[in-house]
N, C-alpha and C. Protein backbone atom coordinates (compact mmCIF):
# COMPACT_ATOMS: atom_id res chain seq x y z
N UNK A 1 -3.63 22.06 17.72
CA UNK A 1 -3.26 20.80 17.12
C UNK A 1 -4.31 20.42 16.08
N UNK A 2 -4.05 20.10 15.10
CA UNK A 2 -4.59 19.63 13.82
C UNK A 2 -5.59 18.18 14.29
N UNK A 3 -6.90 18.27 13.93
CA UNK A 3 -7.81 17.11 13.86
C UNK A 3 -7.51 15.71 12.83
N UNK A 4 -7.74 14.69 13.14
CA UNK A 4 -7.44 14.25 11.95
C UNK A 4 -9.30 12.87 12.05
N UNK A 5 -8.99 12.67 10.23
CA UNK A 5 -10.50 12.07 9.98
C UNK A 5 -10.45 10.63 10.75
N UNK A 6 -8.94 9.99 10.40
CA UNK A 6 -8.66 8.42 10.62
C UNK A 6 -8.55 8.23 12.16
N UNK A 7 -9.63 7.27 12.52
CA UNK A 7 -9.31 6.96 13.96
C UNK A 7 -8.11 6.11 14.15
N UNK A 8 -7.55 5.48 15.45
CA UNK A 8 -6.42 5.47 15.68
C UNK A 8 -5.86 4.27 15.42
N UNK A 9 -7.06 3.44 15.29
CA UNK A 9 -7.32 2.11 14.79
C UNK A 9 -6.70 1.71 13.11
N UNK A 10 -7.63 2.70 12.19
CA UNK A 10 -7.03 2.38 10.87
C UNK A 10 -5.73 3.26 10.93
N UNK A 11 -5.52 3.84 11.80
CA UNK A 11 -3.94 4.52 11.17
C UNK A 11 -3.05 3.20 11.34
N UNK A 12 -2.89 2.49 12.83
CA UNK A 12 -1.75 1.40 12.76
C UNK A 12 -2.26 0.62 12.06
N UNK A 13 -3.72 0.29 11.88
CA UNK A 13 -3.75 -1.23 11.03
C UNK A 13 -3.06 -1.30 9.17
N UNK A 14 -3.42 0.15 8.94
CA UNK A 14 -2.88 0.64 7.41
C UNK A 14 -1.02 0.46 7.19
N UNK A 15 -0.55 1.25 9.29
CA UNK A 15 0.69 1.18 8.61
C UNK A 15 1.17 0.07 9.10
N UNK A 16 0.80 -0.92 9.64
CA UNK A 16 1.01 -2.32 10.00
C UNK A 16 1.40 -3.07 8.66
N UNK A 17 -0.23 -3.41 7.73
CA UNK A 17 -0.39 -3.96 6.33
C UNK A 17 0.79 -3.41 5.52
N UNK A 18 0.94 -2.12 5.30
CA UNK A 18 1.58 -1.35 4.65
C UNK A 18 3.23 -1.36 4.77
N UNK A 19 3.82 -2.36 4.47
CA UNK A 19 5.07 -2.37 5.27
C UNK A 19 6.51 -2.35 4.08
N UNK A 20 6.11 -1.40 3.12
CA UNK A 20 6.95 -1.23 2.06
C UNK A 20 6.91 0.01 1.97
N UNK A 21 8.10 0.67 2.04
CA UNK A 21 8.67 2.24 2.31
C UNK A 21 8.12 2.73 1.01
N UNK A 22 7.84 4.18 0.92
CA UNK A 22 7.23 5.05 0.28
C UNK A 22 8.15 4.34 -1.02
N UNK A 23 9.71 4.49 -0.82
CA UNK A 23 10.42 4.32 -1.79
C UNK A 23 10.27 2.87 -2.79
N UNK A 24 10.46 2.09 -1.80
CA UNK A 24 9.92 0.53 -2.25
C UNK A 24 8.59 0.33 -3.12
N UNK A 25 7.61 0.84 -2.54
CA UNK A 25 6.45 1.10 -3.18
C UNK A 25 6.49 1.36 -4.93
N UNK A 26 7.21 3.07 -4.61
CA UNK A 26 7.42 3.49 -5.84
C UNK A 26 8.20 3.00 -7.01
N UNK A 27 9.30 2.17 -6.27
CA UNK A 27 10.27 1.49 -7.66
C UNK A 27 9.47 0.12 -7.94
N UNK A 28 8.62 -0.20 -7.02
CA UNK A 28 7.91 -1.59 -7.72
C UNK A 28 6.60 -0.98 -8.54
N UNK A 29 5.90 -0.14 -7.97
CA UNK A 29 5.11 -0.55 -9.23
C UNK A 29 5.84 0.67 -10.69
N UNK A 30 7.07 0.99 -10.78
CA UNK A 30 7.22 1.57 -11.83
C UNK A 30 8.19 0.63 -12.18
N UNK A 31 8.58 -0.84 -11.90
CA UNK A 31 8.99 -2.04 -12.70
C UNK A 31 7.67 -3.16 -12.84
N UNK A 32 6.78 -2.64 -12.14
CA UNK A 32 5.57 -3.42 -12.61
C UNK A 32 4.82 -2.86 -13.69
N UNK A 33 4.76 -1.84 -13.66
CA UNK A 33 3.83 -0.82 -14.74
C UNK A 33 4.33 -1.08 -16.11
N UNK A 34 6.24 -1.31 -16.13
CA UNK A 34 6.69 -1.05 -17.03
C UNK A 34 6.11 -1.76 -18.74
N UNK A 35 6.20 -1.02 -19.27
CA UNK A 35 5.82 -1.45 -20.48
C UNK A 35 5.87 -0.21 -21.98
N UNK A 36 5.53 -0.36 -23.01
CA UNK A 36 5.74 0.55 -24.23
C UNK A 36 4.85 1.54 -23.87
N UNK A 37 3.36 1.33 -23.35
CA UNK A 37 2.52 2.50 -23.16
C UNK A 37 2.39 3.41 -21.80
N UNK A 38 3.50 3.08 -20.87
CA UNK A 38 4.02 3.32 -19.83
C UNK A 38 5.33 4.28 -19.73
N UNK A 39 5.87 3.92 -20.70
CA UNK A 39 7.32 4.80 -20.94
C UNK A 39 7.08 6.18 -20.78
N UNK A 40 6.21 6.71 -21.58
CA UNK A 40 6.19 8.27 -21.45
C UNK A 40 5.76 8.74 -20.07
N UNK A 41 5.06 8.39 -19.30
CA UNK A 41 4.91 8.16 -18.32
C UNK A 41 5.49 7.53 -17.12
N UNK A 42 6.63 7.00 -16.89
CA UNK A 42 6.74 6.45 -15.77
C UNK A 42 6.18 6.50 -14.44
N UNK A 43 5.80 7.75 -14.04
CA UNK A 43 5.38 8.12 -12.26
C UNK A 43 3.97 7.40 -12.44
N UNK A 44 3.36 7.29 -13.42
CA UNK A 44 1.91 6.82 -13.59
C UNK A 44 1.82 5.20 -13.97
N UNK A 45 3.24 4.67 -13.90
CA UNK A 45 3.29 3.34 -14.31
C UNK A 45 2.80 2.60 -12.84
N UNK A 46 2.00 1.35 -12.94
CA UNK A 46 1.51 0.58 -12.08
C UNK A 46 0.06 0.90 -11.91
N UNK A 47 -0.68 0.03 -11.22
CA UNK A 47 -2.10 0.20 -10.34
C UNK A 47 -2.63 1.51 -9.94
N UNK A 48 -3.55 1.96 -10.24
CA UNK A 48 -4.19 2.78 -9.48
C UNK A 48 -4.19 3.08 -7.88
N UNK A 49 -4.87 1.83 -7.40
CA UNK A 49 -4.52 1.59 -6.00
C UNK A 49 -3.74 1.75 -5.50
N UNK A 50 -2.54 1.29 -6.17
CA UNK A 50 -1.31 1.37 -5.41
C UNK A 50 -0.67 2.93 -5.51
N UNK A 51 -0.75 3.72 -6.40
CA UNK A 51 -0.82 5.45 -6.30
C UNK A 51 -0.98 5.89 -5.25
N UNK A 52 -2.59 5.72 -5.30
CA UNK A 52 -3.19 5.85 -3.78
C UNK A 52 -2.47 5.67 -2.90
N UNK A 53 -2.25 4.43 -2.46
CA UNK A 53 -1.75 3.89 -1.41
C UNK A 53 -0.33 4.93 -0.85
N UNK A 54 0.99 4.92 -2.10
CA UNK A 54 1.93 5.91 -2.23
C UNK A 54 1.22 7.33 -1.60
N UNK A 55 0.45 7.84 -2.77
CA UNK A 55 0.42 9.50 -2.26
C UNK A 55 -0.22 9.43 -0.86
N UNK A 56 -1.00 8.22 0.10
CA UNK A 56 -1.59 8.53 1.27
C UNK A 56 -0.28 8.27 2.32
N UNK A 57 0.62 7.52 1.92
CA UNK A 57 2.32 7.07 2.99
C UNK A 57 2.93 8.87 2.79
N UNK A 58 2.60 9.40 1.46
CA UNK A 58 3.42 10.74 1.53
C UNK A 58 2.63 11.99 2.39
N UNK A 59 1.72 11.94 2.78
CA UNK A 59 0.59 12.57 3.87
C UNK A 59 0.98 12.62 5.10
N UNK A 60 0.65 14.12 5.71
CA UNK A 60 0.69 13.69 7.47
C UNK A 60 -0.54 13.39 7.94
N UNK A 61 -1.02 12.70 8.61
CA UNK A 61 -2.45 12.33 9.64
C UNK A 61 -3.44 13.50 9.02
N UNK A 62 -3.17 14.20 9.61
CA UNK A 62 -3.93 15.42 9.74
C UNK A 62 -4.64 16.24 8.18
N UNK A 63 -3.79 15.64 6.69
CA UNK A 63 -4.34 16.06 5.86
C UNK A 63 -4.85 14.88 4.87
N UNK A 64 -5.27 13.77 5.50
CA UNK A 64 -6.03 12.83 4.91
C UNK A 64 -7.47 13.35 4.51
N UNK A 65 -7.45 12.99 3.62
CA UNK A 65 -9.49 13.33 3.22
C UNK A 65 -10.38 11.68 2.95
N UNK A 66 -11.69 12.11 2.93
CA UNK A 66 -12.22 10.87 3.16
C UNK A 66 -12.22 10.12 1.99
N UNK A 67 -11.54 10.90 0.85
CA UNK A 67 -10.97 9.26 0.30
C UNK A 67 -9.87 8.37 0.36
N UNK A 68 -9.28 9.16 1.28
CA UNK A 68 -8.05 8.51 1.34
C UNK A 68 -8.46 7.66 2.61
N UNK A 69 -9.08 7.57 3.44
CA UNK A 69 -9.44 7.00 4.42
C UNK A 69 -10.28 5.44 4.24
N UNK A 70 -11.19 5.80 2.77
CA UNK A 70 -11.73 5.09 2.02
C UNK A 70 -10.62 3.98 1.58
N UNK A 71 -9.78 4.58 0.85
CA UNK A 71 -8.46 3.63 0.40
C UNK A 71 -7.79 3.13 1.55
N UNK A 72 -7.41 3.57 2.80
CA UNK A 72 -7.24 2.71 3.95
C UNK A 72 -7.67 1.10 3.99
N UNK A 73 -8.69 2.12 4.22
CA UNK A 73 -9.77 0.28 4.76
C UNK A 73 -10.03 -0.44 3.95
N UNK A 74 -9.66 -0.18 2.17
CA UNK A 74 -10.18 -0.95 1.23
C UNK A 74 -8.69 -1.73 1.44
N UNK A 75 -7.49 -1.11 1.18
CA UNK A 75 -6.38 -1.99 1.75
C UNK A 75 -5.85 -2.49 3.00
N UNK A 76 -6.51 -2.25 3.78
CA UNK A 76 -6.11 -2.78 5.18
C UNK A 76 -7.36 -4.30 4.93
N UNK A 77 -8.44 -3.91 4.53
CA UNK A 77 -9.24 -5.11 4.09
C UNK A 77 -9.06 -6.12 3.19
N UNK A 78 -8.37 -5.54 2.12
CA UNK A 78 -7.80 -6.35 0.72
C UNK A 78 -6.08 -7.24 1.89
N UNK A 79 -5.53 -7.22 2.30
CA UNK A 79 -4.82 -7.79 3.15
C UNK A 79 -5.17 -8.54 3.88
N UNK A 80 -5.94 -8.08 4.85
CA UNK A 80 -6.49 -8.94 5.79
C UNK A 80 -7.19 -10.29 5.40
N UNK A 81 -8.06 -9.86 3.97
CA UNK A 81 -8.66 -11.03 3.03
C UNK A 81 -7.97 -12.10 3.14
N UNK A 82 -6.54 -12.00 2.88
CA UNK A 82 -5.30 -12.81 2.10
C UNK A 82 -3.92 -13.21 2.83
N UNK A 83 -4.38 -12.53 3.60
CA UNK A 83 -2.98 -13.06 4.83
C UNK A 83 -3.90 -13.64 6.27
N UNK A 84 -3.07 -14.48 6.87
CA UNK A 84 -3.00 -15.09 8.04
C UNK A 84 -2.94 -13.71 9.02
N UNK A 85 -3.32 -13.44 10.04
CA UNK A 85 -3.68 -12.69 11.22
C UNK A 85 -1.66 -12.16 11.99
N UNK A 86 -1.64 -12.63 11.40
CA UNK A 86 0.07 -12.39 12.58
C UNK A 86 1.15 -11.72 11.34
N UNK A 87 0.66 -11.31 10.03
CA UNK A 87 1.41 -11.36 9.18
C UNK A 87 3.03 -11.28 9.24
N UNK A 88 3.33 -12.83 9.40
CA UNK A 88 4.63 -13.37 9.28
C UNK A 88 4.70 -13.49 8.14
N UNK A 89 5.91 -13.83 7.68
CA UNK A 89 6.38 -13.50 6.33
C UNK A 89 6.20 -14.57 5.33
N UNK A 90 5.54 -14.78 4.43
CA UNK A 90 5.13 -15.99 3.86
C UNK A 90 5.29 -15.87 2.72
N UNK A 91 6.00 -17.04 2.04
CA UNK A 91 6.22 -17.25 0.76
C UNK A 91 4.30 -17.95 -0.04
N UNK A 92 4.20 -17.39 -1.03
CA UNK A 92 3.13 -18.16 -1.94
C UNK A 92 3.26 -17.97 -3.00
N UNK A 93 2.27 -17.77 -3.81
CA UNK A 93 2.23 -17.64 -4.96
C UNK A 93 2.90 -16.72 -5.52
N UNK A 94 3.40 -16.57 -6.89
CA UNK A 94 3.85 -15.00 -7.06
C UNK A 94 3.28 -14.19 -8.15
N UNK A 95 2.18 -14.89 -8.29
CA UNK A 95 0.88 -13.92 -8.97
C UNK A 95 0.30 -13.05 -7.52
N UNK A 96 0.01 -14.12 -6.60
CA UNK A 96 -0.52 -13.31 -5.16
C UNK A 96 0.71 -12.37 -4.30
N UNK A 97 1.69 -12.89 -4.40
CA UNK A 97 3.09 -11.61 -3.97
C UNK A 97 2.70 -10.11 -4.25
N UNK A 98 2.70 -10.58 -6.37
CA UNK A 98 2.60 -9.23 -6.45
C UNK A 98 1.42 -8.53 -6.75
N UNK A 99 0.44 -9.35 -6.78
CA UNK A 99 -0.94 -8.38 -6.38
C UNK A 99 -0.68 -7.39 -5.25
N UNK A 100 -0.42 -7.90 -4.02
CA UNK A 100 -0.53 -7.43 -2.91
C UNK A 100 0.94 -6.46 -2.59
N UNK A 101 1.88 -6.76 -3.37
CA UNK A 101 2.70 -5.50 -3.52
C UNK A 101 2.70 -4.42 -4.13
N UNK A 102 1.43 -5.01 -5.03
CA UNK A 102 0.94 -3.41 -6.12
C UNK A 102 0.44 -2.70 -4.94
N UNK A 103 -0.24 -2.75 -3.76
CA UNK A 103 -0.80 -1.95 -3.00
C UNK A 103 0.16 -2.23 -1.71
N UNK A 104 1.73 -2.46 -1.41
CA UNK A 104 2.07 -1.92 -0.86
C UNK A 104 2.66 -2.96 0.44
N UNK A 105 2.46 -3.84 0.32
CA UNK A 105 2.40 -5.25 1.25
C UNK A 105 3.36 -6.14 0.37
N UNK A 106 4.20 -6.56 0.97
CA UNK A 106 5.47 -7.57 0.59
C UNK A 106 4.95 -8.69 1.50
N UNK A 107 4.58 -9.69 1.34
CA UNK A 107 4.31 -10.42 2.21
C UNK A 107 5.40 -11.54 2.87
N UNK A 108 6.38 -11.38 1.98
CA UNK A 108 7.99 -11.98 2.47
C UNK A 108 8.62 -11.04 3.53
N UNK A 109 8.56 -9.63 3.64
CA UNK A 109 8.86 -8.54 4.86
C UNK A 109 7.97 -8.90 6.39
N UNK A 110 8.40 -8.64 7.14
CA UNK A 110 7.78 -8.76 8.19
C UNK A 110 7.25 -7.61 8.27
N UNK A 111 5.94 -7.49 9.58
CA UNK A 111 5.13 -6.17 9.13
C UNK A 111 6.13 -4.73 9.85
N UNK A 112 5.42 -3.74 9.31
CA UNK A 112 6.03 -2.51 10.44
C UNK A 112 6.51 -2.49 11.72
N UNK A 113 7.21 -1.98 12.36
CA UNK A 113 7.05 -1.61 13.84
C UNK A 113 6.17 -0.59 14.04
């Protein structure tokens, strides 16, 4: 059986925060990205972070590396910052919506199972 780096802790807390399907992910930030210097590019449209975030949901456990583990906790932390502890579904701002959907968190969805 394959080792993996992420203890068992940041795996649910990541896919807890993380509660927008690989797919969801990807069509928002390539209507967020969108723009003239974006076009030729689409797959590269949106946040950095939020890439990340995508190519680590397309990963099994076992082939995470320690930057991707790095990007975990920077978004399981960047969440935690900004949401209430029970993350129920909360309407706010929608400058703060979609910050936090660039990396993957709808905060109107309820979290994972």
């Amino acid at each position: 059986m394959a080792t993996s780096i992420v203890d068992d802790v940041l795996w649910e807390n990541f896919h807890t925060v993380v509660n927008m399907t690989s797919r969801e992910l990807r069509d928002w930030l390539a209507v967020q990205g969108a723009g003239e210097e974006t076009e030729e590019l689409p797959d590269q449209a949106g946040p950095h972070l939020g890439h990340r975030v995508l190519d680590i949901l397309g990963k099994r456990r076992s082939d995470l590396n320690p930057d991707d583990v790095e990007v975990m906790r920077r978004v399981v932390d960047k969440v935690a910052s900004q949401r209430r502890d029970d993350l129920e579904p909360t309407a706010g701002d929608d400058r703060w919506r979609r910050r936090l959907m660039n990396i993957g968190h709808d905060p109107l969805k309820p979290p994972r199972d």
